[in-house]
Each structure stands twice: as C-alpha cells, then as structure tokens.
C-alpha atoms as a PDB file:
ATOM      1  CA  UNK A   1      85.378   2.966  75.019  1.00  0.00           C
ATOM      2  CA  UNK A   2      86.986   5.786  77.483  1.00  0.00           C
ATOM      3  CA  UNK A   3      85.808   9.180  77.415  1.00  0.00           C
ATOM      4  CA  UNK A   4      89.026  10.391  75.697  1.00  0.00           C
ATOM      5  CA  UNK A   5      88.081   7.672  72.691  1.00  0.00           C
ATOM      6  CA  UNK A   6      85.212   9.030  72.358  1.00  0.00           C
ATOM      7  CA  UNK A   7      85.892  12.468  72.526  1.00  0.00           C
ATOM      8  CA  UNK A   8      88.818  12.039  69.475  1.00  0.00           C
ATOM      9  CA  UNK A   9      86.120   9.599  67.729  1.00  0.00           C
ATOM     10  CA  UNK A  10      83.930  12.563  67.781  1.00  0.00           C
ATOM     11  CA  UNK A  11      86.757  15.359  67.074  1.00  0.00           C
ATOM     12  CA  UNK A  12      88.048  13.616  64.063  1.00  0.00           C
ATOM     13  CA  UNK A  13      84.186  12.658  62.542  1.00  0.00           C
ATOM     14  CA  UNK A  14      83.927  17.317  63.434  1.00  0.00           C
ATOM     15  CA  UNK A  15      87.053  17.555  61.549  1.00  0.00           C
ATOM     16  CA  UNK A  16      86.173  15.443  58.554  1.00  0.00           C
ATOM     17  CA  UNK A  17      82.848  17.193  57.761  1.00  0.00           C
ATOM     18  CA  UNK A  18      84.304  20.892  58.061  1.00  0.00           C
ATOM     19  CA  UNK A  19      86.746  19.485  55.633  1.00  0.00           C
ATOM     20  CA  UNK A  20      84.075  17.709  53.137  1.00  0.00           C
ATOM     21  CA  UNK A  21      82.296  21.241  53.671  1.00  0.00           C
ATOM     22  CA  UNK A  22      85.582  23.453  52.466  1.00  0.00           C
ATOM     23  CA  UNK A  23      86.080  21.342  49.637  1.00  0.00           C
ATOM     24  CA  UNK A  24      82.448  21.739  48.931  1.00  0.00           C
ATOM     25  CA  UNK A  25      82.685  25.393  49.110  1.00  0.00           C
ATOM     26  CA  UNK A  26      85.913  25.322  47.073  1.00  0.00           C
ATOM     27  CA  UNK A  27      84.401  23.390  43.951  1.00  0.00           C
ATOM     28  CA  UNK A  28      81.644  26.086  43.906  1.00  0.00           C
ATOM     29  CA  UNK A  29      83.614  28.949  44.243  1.00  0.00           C
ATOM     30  CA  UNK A  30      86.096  27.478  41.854  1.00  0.00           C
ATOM     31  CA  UNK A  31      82.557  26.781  39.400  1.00  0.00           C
ATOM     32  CA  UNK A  32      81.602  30.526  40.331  1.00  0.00           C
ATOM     33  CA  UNK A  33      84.947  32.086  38.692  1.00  0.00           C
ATOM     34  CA  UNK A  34      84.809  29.878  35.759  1.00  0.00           C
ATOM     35  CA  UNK A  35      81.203  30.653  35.144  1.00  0.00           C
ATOM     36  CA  UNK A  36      81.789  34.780  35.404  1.00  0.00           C
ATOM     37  CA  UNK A  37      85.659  35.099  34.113  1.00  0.00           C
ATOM     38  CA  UNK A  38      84.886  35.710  31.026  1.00  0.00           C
ATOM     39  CA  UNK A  39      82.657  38.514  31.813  1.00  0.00           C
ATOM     40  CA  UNK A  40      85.052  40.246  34.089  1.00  0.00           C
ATOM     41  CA  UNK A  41      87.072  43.013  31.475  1.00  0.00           C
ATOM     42  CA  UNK A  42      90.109  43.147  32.970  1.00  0.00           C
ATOM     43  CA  UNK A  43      90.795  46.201  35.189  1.00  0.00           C
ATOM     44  CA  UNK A  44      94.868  47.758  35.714  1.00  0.00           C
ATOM     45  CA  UNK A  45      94.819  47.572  39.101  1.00  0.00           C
ATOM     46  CA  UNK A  46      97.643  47.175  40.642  1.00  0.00           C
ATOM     47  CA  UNK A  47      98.591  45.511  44.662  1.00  0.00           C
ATOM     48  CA  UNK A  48     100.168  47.855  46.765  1.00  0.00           C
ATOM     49  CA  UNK A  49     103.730  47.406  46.914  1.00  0.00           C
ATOM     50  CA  UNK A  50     104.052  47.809  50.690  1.00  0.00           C
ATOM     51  CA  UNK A  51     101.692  45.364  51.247  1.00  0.00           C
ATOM     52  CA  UNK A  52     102.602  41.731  51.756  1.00  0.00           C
ATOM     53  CA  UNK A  53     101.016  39.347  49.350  1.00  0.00           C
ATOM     54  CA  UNK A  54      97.793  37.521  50.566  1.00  0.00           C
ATOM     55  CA  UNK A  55      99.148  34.293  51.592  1.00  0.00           C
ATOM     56  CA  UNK A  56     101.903  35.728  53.753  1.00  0.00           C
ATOM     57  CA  UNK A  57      99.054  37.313  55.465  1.00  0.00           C
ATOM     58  CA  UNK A  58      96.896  34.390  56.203  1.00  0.00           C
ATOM     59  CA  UNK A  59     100.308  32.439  56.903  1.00  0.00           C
ATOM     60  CA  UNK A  60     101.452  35.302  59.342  1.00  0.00           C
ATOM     61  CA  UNK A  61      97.971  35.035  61.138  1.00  0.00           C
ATOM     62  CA  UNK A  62      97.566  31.514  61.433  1.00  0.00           C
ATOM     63  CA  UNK A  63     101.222  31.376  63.009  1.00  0.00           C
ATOM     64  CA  UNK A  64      99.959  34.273  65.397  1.00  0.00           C
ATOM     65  CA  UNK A  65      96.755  31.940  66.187  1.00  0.00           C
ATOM     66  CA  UNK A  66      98.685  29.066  66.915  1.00  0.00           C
ATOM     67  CA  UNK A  67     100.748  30.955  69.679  1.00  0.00           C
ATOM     68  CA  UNK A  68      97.518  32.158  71.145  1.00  0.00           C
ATOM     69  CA  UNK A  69      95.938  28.743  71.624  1.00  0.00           C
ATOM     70  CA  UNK A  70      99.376  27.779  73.023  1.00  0.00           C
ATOM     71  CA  UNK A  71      99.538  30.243  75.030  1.00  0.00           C
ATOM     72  CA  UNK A  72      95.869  29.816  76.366  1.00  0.00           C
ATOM     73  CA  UNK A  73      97.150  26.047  76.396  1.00  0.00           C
ATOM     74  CA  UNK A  74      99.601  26.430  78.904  1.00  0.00           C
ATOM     75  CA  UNK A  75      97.626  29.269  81.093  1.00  0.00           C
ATOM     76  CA  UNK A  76      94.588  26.503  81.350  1.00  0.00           C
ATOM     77  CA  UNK A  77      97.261  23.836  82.611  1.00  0.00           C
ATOM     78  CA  UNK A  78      98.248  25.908  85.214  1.00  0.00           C
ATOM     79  CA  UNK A  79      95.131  27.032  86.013  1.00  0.00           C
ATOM     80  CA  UNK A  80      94.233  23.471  86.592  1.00  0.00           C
ATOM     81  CA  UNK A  81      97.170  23.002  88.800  1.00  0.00           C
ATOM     82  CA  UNK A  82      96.122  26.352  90.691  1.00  0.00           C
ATOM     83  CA  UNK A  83      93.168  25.281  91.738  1.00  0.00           C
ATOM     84  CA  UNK A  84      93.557  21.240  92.027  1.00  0.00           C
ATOM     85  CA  UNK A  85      94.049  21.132  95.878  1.00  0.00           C
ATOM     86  CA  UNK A  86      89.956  22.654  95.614  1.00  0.00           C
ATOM     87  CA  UNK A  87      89.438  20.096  93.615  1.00  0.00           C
ATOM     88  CA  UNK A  88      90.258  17.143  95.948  1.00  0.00           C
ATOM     89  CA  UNK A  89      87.517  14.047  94.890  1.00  0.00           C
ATOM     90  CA  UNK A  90      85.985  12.680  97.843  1.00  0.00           C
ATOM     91  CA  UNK A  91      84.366   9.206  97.966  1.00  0.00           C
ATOM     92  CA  UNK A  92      80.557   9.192  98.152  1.00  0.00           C
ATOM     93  CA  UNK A  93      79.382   7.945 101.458  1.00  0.00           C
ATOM     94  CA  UNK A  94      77.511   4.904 100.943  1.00  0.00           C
ATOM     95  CA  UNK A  95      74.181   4.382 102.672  1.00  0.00           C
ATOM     96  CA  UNK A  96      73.752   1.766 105.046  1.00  0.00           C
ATOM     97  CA  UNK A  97      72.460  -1.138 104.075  1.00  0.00           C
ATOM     98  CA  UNK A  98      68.710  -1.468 105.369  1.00  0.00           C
ATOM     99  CA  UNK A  99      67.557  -4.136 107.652  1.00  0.00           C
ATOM    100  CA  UNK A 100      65.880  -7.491 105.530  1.00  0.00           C
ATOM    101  CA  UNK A 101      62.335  -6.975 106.439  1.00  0.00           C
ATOM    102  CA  UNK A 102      61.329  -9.511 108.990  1.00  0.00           C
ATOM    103  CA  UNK A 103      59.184 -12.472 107.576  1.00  0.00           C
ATOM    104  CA  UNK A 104      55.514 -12.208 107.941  1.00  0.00           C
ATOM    105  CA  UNK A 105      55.385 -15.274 110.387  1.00  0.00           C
ATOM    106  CA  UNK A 106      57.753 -13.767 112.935  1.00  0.00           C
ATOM    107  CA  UNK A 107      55.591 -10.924 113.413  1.00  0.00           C
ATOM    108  CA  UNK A 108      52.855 -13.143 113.893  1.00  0.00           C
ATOM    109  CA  UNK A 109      54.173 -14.950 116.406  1.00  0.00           C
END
C-alpha cells in the first residue's frame, strides 16, 4: 500500500468517527430538548431584525473557511515550489563493500 493509501485509509476511518461522534452528540442533544421542553415557559423574545438568521451565519463562515484553506492551499504549493531547488534528493553513498575475510588456512600458511 503507498503512503498516499494509507494516508486517505486513515483520513476517511478520522472522518467517519468525528461523524459517528456528531451524530452521537446530536441524538443527545436532540434527547436533552425533548426531556426539558416542556419545562421551558415560553419567553417573547424576539431575533433582531438586522441580524441574519443563524444558518446564513454558519453558511457565510464556512464559505469564508473554505477560501482560507484555499488560499493557504495554494500559498503551501508555492511555497513548495520556492524552495524545491533546496530540496534537491541526493543518492546515499553506498559503502564499499568489505574485503571476504581470508580463510583461516591461508593465514596459516
């Protein structure tokens, strides 16, 4: 298996527990409001008007965090390319190979 196998083996078993873990947290919280709505009187309170509503928010900052990590995306790739002729891979030098050892009856001799 290459390194890049392994690495999306590994990103999509991450992946796959945060989203067993939100659903987790979602049947609890979803268990919590059931358990104390009726308990809650009911309050006029109202949203303010010049306020966007909640998931326009979250939508609007998600889109914002997706143009940073692009952004950081592209900087890193040419970073990379920046410093690349730094980077240059040289071979190992191999050893020599070492001399057989001479048999016993040779040095005898």
């Amino acid at each position: 298996m290459s390194v890049i196998e392994t690495l999306n083996k590994v990103e999509t078993q991450a992946l796959d527990g945060i989203k067993q873990a939100q659903e987790t947290a979602l049947g609890y919280t979803k268990s919590a409001v059931e358990t104390v709505a009726p308990y809650v009187p009911e309050l006029p309170v109202s949203y303010p008007e010049q306020l966007p509503e909640p998931a326009v928010l979250v939508d609007n900052l998600f889109d914002f965090a997706g143009k940073v990590l692009a952004a950081q995306r592209t900087f890193t790739k040419q970073l990379l390319e920046t410093v690349a002729p730094l980077a240059v891979v040289k071979p190992e030098a191999k050893p020599a190979p070492k001399a057989a050892p001479k048999a016993k009856a040779e040095a005898a001799a």
